[in-house]
PDB file of N, CA and C in Angstrom:
ATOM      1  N   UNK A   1       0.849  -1.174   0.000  1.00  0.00           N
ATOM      2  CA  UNK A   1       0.000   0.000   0.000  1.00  0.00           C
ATOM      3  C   UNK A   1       0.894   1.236   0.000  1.00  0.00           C
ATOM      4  N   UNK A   2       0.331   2.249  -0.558  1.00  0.00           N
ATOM      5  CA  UNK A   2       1.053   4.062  -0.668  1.00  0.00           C
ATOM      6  C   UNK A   2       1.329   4.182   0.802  1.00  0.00           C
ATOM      7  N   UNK A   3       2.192   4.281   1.070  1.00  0.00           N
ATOM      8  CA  UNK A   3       2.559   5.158   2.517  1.00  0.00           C
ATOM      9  C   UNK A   3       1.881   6.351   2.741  1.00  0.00           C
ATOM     10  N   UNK A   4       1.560   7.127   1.791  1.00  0.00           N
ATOM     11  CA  UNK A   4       0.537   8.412   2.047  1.00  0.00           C
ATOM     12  C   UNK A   4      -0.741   8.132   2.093  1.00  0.00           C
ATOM     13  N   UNK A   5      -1.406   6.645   1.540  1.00  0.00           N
ATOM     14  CA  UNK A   5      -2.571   6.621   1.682  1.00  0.00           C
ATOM     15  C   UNK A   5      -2.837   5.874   3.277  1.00  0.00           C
ATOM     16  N   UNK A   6      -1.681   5.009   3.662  1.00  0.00           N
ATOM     17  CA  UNK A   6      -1.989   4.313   5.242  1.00  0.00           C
ATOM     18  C   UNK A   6      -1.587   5.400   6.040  1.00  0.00           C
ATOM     19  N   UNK A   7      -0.690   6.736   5.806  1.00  0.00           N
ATOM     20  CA  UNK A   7      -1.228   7.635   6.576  1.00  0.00           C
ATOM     21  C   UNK A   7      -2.558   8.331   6.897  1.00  0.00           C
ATOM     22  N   UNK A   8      -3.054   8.131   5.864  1.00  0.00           N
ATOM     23  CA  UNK A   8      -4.230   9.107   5.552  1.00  0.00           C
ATOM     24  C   UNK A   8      -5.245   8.200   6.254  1.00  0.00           C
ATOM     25  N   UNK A   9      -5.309   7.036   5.829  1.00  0.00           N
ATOM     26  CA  UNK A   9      -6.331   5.976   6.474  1.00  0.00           C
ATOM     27  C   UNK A   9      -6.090   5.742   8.001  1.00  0.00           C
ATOM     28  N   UNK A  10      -4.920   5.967   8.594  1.00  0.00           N
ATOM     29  CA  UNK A  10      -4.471   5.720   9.701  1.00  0.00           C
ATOM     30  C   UNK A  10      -5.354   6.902  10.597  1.00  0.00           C
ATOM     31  N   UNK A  11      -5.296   8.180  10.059  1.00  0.00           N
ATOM     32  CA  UNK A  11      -5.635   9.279  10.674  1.00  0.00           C
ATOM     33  C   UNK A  11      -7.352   9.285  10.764  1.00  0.00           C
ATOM     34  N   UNK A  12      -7.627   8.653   9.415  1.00  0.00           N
ATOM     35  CA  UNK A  12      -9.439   8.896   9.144  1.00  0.00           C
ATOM     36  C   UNK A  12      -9.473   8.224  10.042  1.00  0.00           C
ATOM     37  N   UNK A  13      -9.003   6.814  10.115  1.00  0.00           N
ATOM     38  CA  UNK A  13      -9.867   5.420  11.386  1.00  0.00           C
ATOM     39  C   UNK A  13      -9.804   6.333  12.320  1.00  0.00           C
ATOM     40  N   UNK A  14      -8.523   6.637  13.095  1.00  0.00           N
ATOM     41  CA  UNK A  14      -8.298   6.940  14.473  1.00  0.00           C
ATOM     42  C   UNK A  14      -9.580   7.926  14.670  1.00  0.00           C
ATOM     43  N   UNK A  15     -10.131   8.516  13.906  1.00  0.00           N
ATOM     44  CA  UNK A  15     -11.632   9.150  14.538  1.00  0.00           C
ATOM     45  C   UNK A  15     -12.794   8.735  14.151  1.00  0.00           C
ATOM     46  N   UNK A  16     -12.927   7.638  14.052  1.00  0.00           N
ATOM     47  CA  UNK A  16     -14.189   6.849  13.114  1.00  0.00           C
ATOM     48  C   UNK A  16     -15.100   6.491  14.592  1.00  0.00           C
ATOM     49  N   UNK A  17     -15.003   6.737  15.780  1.00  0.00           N
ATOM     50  CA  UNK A  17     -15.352   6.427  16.997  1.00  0.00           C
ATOM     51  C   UNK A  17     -15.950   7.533  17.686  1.00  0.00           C
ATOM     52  N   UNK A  18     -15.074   8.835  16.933  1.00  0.00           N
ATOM     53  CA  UNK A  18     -16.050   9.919  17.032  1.00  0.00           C
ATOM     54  C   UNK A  18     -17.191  10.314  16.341  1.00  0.00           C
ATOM     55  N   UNK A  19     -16.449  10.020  14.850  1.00  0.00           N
ATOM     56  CA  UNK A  19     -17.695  10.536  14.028  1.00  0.00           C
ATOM     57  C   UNK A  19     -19.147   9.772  14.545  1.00  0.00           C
ATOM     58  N   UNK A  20     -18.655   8.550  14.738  1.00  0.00           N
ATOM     59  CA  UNK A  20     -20.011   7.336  14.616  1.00  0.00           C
ATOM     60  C   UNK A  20     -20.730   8.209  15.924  1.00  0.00           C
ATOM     61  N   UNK A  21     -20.077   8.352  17.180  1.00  0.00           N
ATOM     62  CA  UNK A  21     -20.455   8.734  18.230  1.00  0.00           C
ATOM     63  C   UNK A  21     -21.440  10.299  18.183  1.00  0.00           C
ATOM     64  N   UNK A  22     -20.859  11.218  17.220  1.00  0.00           N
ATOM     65  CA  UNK A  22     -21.433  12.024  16.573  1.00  0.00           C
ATOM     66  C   UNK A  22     -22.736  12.224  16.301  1.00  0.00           C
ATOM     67  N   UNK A  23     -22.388  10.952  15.052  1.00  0.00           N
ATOM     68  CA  UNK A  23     -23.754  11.049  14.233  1.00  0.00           C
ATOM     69  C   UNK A  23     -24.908  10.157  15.323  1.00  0.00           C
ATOM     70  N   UNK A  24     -24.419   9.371  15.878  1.00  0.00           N
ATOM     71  CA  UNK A  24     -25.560   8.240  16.511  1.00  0.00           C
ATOM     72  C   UNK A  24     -26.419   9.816  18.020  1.00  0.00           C
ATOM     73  N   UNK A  25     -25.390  10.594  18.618  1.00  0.00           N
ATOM     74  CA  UNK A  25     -25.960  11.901  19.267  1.00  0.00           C
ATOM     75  C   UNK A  25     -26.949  12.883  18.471  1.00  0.00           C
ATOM     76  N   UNK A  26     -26.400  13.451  17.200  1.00  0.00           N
ATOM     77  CA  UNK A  26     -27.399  13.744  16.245  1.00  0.00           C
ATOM     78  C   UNK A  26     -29.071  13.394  16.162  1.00  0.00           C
ATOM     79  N   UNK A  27     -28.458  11.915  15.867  1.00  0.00           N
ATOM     80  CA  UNK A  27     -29.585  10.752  15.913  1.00  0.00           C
ATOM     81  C   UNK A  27     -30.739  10.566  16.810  1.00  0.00           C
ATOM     82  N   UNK A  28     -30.265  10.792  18.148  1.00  0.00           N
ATOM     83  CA  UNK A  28     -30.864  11.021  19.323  1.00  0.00           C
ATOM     84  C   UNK A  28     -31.423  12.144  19.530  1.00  0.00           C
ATOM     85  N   UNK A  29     -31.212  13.055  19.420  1.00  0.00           N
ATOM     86  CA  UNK A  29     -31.954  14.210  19.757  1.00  0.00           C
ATOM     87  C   UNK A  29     -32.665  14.385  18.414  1.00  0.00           C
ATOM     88  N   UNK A  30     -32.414  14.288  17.192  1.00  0.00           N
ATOM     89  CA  UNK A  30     -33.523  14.378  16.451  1.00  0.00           C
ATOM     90  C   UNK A  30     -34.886  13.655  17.010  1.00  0.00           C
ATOM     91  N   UNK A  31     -34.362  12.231  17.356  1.00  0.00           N
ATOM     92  CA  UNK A  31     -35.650  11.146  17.406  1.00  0.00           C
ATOM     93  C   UNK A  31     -36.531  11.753  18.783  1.00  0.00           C
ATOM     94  N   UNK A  32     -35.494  12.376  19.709  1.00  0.00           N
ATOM     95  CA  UNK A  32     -36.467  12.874  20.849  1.00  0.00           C
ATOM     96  C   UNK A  32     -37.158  14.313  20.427  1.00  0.00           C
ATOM     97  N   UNK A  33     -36.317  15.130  19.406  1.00  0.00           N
ATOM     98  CA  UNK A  33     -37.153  16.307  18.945  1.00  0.00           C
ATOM     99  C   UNK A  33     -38.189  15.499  18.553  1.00  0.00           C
ATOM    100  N   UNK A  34     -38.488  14.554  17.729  1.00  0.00           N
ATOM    101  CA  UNK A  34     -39.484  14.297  16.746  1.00  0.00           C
ATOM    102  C   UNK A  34     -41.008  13.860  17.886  1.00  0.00           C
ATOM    103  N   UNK A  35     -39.807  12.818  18.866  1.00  0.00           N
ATOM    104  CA  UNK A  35     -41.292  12.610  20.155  1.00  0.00           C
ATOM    105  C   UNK A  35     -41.864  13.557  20.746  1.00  0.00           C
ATOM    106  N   UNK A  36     -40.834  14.696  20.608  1.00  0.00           N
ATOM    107  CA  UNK A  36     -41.789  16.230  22.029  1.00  0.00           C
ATOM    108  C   UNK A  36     -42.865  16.616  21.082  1.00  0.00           C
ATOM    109  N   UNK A  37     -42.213  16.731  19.457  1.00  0.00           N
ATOM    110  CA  UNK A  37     -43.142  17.702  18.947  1.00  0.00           C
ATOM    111  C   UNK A  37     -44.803  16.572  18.593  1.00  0.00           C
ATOM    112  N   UNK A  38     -44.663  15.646  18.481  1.00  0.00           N
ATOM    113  CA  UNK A  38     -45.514  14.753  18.294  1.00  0.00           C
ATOM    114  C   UNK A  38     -46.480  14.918  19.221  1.00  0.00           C
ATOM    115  N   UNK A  39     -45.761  14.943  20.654  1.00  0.00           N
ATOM    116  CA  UNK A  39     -47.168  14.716  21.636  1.00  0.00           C
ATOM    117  C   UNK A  39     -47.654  16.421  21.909  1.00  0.00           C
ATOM    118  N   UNK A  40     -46.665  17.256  21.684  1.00  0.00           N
ATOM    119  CA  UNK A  40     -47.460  18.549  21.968  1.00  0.00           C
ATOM    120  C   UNK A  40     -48.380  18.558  20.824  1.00  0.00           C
ATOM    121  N   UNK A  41     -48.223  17.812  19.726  1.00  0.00           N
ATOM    122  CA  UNK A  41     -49.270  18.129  18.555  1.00  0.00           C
ATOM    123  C   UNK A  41     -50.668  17.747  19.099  1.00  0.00           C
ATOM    124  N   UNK A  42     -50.072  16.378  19.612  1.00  0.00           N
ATOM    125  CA  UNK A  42     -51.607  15.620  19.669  1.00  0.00           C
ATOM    126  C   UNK A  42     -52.132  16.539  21.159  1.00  0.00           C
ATOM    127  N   UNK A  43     -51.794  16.881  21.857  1.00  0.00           N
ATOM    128  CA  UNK A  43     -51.855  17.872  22.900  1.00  0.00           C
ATOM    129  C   UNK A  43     -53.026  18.542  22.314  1.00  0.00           C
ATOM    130  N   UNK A  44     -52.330  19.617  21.454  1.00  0.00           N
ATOM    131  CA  UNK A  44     -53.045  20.604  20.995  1.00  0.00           C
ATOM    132  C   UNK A  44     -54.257  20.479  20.112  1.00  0.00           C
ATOM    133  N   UNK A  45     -54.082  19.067  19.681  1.00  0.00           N
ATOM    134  CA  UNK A  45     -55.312  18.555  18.927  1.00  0.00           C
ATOM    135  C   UNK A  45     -56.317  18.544  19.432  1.00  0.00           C
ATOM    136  N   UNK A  46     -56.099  17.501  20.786  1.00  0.00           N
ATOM    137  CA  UNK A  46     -57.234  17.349  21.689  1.00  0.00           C
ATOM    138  C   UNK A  46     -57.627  18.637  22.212  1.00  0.00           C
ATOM    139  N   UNK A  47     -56.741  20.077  22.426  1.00  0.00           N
ATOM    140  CA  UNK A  47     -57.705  21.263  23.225  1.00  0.00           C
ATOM    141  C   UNK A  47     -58.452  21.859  21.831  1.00  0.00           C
ATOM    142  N   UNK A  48     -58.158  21.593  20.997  1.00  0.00           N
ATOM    143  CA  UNK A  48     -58.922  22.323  19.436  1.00  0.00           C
ATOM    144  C   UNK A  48     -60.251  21.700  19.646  1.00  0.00           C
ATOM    145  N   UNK A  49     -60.025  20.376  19.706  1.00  0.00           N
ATOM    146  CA  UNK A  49     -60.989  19.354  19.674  1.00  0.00           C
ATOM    147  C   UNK A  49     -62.295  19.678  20.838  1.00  0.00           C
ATOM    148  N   UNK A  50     -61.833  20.228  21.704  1.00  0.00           N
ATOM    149  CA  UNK A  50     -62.480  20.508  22.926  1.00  0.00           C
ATOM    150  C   UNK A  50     -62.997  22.010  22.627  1.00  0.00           C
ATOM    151  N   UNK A  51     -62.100  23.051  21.833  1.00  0.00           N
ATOM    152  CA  UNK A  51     -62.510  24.277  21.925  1.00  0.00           C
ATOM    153  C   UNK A  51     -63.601  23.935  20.724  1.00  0.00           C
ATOM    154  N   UNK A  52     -63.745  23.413  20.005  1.00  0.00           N
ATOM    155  CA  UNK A  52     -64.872  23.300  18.555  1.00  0.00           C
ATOM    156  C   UNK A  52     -66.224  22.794  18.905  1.00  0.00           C
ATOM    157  N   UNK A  53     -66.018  21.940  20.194  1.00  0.00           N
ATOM    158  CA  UNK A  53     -67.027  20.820  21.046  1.00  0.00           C
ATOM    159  C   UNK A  53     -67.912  22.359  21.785  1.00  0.00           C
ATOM    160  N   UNK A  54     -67.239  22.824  22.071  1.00  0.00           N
ATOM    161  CA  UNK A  54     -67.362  24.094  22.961  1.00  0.00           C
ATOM    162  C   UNK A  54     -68.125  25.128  22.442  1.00  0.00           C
ATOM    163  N   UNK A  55     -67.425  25.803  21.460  1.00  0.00           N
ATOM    164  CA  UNK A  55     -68.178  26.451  20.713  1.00  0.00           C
ATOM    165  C   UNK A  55     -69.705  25.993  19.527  1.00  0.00           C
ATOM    166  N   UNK A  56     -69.651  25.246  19.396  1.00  0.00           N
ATOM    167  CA  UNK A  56     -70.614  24.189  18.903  1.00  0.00           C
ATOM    168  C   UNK A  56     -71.518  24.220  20.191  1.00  0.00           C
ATOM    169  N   UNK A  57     -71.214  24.078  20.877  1.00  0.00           N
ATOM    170  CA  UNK A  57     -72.614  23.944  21.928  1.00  0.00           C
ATOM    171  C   UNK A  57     -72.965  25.227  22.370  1.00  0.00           C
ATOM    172  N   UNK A  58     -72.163  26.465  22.089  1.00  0.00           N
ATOM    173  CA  UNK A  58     -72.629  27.726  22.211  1.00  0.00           C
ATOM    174  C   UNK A  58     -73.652  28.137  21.461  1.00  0.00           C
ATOM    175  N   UNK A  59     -73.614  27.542  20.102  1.00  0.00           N
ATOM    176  CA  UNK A  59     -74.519  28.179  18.859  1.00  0.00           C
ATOM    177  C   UNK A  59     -76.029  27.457  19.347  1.00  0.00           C
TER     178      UNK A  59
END
């Protein structure tokens, strides 16, 4: 093998433990952004749901 390329590969591996570690953190907080915003949706569904029930029985 090129001596400049098993340097080069030597250097990429030696942080392949970060990146992964990185991206898999990324990963995580997307998937928990995705759960907060989910249940505040359905949250807000159900008070719509309640304000329409509401007003409907006003008329």
């Amino acid at each position: 093998m090129d001596p400049v390329l098993a340097e080069i590969y030597s250097t990429v591996l030696g942080a392949a433990p970060f990146v992964i570690a990185a991206y898999a953190l990324i990963f995580l907080v997307l998937c928990g952004y995705v759960v907060f915003i989910t249940t505040k949706l359905k949250r807000t569904e159900k008070k719509l749901a309640a304000l329409e029930e509401h007003v409907d029985a006003l008329k």
